[in-house]
N, C-alpha and C. Protein backbone atom coordinates (compact mmCIF):
# COMPACT_ATOMS: atom_id res chain seq x y z
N UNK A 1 18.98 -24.75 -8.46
CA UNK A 1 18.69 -25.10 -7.09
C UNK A 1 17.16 -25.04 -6.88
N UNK A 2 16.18 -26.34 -6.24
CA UNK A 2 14.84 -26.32 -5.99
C UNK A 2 14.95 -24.88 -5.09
N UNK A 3 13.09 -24.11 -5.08
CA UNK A 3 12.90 -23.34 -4.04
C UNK A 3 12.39 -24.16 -3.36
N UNK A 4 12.82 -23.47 -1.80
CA UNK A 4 12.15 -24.41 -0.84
C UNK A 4 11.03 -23.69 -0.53
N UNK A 5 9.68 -24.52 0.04
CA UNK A 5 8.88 -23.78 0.78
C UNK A 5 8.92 -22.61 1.66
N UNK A 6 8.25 -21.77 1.56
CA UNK A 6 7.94 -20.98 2.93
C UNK A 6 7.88 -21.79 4.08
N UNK A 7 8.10 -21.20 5.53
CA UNK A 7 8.11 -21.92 6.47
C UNK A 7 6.76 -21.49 7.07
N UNK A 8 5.61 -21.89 7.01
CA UNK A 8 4.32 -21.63 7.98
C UNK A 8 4.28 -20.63 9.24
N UNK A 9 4.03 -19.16 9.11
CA UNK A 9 3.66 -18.56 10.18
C UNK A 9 2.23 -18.93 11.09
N UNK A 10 2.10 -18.76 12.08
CA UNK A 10 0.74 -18.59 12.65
C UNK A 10 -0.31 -18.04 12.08
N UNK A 11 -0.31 -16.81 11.45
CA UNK A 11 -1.14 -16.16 10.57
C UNK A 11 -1.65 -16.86 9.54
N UNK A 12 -0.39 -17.50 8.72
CA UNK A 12 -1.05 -17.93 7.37
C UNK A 12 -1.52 -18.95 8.14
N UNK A 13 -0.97 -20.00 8.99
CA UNK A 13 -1.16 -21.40 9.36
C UNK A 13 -2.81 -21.72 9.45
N UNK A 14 -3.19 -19.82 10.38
CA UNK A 14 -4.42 -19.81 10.78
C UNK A 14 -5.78 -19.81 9.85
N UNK A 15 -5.10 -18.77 9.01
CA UNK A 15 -5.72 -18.73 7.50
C UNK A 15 -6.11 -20.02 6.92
N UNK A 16 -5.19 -20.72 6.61
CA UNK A 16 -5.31 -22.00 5.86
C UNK A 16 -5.98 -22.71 6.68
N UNK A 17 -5.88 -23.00 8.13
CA UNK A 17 -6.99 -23.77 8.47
C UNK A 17 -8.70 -23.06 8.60
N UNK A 18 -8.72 -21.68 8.43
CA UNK A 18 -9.94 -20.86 8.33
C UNK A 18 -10.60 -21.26 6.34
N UNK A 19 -9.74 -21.18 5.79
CA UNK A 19 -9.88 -21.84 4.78
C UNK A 19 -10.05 -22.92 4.06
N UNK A 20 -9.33 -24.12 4.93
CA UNK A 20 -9.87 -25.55 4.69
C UNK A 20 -11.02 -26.15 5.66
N UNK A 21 -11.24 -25.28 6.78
CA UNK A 21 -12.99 -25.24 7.12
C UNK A 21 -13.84 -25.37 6.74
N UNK A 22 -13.74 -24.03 6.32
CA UNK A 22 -15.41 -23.45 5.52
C UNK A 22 -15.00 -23.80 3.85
N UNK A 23 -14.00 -24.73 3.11
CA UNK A 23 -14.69 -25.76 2.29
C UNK A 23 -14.94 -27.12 2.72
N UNK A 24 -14.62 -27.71 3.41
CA UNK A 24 -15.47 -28.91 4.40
C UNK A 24 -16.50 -28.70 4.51
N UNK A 25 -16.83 -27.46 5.06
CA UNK A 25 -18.17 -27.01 5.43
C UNK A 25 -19.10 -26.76 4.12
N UNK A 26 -18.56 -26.06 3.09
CA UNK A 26 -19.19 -26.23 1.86
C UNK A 26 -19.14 -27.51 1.06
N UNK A 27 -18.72 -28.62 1.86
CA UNK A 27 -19.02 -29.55 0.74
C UNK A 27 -18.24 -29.44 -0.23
N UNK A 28 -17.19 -29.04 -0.77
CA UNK A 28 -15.95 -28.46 -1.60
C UNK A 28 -14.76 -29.24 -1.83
N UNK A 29 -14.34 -30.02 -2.24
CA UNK A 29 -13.00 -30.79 -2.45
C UNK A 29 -12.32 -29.61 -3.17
N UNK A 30 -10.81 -29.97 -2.80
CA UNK A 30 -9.53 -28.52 -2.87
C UNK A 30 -9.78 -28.55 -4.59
N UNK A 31 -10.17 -29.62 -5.38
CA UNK A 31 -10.24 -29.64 -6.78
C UNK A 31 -11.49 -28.77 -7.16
N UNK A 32 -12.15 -28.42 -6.41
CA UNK A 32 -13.48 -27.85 -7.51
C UNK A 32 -13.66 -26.80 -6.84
N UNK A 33 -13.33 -26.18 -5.05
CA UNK A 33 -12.59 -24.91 -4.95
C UNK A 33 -11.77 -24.38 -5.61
N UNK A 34 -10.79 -25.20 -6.24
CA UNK A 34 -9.29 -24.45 -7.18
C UNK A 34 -10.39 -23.95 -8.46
N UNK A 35 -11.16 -25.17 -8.64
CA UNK A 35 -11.70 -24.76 -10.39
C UNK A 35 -12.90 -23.38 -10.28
N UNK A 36 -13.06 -22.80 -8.91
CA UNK A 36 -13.87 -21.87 -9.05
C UNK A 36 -13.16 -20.86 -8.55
N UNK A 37 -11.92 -20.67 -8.35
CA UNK A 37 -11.38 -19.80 -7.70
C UNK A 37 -10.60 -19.86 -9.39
N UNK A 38 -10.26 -20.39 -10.35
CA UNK A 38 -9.56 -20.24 -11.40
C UNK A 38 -7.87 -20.90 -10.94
N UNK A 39 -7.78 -21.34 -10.19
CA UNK A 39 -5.99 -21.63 -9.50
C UNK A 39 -6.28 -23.35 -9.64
N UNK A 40 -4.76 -23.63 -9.51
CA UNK A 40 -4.91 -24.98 -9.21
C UNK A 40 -4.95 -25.07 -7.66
N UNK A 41 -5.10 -27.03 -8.08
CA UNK A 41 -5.53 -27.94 -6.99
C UNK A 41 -4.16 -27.78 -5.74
N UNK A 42 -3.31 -27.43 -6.43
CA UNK A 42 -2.09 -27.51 -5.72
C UNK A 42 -1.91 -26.13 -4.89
N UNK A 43 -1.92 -25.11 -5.53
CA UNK A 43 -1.79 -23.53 -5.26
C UNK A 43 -2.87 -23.58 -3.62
N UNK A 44 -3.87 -24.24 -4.29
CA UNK A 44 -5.48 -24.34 -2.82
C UNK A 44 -4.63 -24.71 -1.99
N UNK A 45 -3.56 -26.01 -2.09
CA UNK A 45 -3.35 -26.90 -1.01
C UNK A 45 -2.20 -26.14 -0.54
N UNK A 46 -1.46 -25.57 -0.61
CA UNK A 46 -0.36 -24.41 -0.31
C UNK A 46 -1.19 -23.70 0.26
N UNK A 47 -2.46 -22.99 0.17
CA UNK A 47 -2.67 -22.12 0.96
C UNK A 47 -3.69 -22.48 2.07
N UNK A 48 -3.97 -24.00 2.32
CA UNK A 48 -4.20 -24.48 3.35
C UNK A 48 -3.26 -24.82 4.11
N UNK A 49 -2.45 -25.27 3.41
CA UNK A 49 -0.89 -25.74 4.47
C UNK A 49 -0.55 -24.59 4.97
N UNK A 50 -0.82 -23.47 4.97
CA UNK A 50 -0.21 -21.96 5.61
C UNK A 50 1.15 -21.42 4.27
N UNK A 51 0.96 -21.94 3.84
CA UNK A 51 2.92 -21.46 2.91
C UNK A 51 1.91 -19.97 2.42
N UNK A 52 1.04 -19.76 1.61
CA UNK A 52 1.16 -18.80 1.19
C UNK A 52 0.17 -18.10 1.80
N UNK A 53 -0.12 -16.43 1.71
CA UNK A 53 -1.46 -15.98 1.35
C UNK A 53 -1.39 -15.49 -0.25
N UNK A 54 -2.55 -15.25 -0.53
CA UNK A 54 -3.08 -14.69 -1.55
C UNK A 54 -2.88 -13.45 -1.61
N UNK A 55 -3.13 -12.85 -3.07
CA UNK A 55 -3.11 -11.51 -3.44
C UNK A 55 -4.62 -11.26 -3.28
N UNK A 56 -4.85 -9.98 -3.02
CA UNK A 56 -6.14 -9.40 -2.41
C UNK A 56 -7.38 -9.90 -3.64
N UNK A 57 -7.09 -9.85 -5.08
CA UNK A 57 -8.19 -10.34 -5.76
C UNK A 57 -8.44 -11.52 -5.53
N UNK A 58 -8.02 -12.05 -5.30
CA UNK A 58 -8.00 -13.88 -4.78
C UNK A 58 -8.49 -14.07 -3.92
N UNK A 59 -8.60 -13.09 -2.77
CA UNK A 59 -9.17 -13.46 -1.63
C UNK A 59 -10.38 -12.30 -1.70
N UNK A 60 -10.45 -12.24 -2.49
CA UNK A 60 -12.43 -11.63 -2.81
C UNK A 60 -12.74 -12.51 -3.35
N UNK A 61 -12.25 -13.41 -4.45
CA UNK A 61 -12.81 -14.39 -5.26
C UNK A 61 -13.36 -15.54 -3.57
N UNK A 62 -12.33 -15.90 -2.97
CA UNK A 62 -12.12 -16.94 -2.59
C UNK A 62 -13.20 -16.92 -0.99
N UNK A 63 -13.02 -15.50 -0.48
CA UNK A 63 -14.20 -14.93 0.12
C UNK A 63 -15.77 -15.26 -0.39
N UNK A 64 -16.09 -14.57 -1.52
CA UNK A 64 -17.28 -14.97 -2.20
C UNK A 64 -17.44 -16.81 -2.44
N UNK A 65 -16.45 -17.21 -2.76
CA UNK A 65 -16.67 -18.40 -3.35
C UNK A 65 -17.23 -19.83 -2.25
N UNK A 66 -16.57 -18.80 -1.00
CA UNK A 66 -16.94 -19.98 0.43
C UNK A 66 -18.37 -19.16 1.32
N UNK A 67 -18.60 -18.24 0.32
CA UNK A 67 -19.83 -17.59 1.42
C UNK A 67 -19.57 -16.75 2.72
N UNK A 68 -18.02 -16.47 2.88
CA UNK A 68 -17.47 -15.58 4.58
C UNK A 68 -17.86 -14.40 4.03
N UNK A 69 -17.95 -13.82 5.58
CA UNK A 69 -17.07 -12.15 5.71
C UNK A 69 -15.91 -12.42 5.80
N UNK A 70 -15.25 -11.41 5.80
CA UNK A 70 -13.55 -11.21 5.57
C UNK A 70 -13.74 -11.28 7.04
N UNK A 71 -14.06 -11.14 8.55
CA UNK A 71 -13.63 -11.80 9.71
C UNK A 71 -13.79 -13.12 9.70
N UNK A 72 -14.75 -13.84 8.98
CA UNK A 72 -15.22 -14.79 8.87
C UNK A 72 -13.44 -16.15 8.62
N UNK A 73 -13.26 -15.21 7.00
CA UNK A 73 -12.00 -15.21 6.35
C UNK A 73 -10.56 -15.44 7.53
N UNK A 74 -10.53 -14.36 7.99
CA UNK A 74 -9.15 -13.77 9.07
C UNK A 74 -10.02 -14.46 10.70
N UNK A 75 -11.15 -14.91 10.74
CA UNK A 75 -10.93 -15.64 12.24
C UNK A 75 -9.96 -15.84 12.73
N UNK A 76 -9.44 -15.51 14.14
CA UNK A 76 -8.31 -15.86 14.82
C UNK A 76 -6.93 -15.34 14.25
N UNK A 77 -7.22 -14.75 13.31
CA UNK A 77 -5.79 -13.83 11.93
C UNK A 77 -5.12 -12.83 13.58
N UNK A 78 -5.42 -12.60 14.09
CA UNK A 78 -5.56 -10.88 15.11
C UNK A 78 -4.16 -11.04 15.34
């Protein structure tokens, strides 16, 4: 049996759009964010769509890699 997606909370939803921001803002296509974060192109796009968050090393990588603070990160997360 396929897994189905997660269904998008507000939180992550918020995340992922705090995240597909500030790589717009960096000039970043989800392909060469994935290749510096070590993940794929796909995994990025899941966690812009809201389906997932990350495990905490991931989101230090992924923190550093866009230039935030972690409020920066969690904007609007509250």
């Amino acid at each position: 049996m396929p897994r189905r997606k997660p269904t998008p909370c507000p939180l992550r939803s918020r995340f992922g759009a705090n995240v597909a921001q500030a790589r717009i803002s960096a000039g970043l296509t989800q392909e060469a964010l994935a290749e510096k974060l070590g993940v794929s192109a796909r995994y990025l796009q899941s966690l812009e769509a809201g389906e997932y968050l990350p495990p905490i090393p991931k989101l230090a990588k992924l923190k550093a890699a866009l230039g935030l603070t972690w409020d920066g990160l969690f904007r609007g997360c509250e």
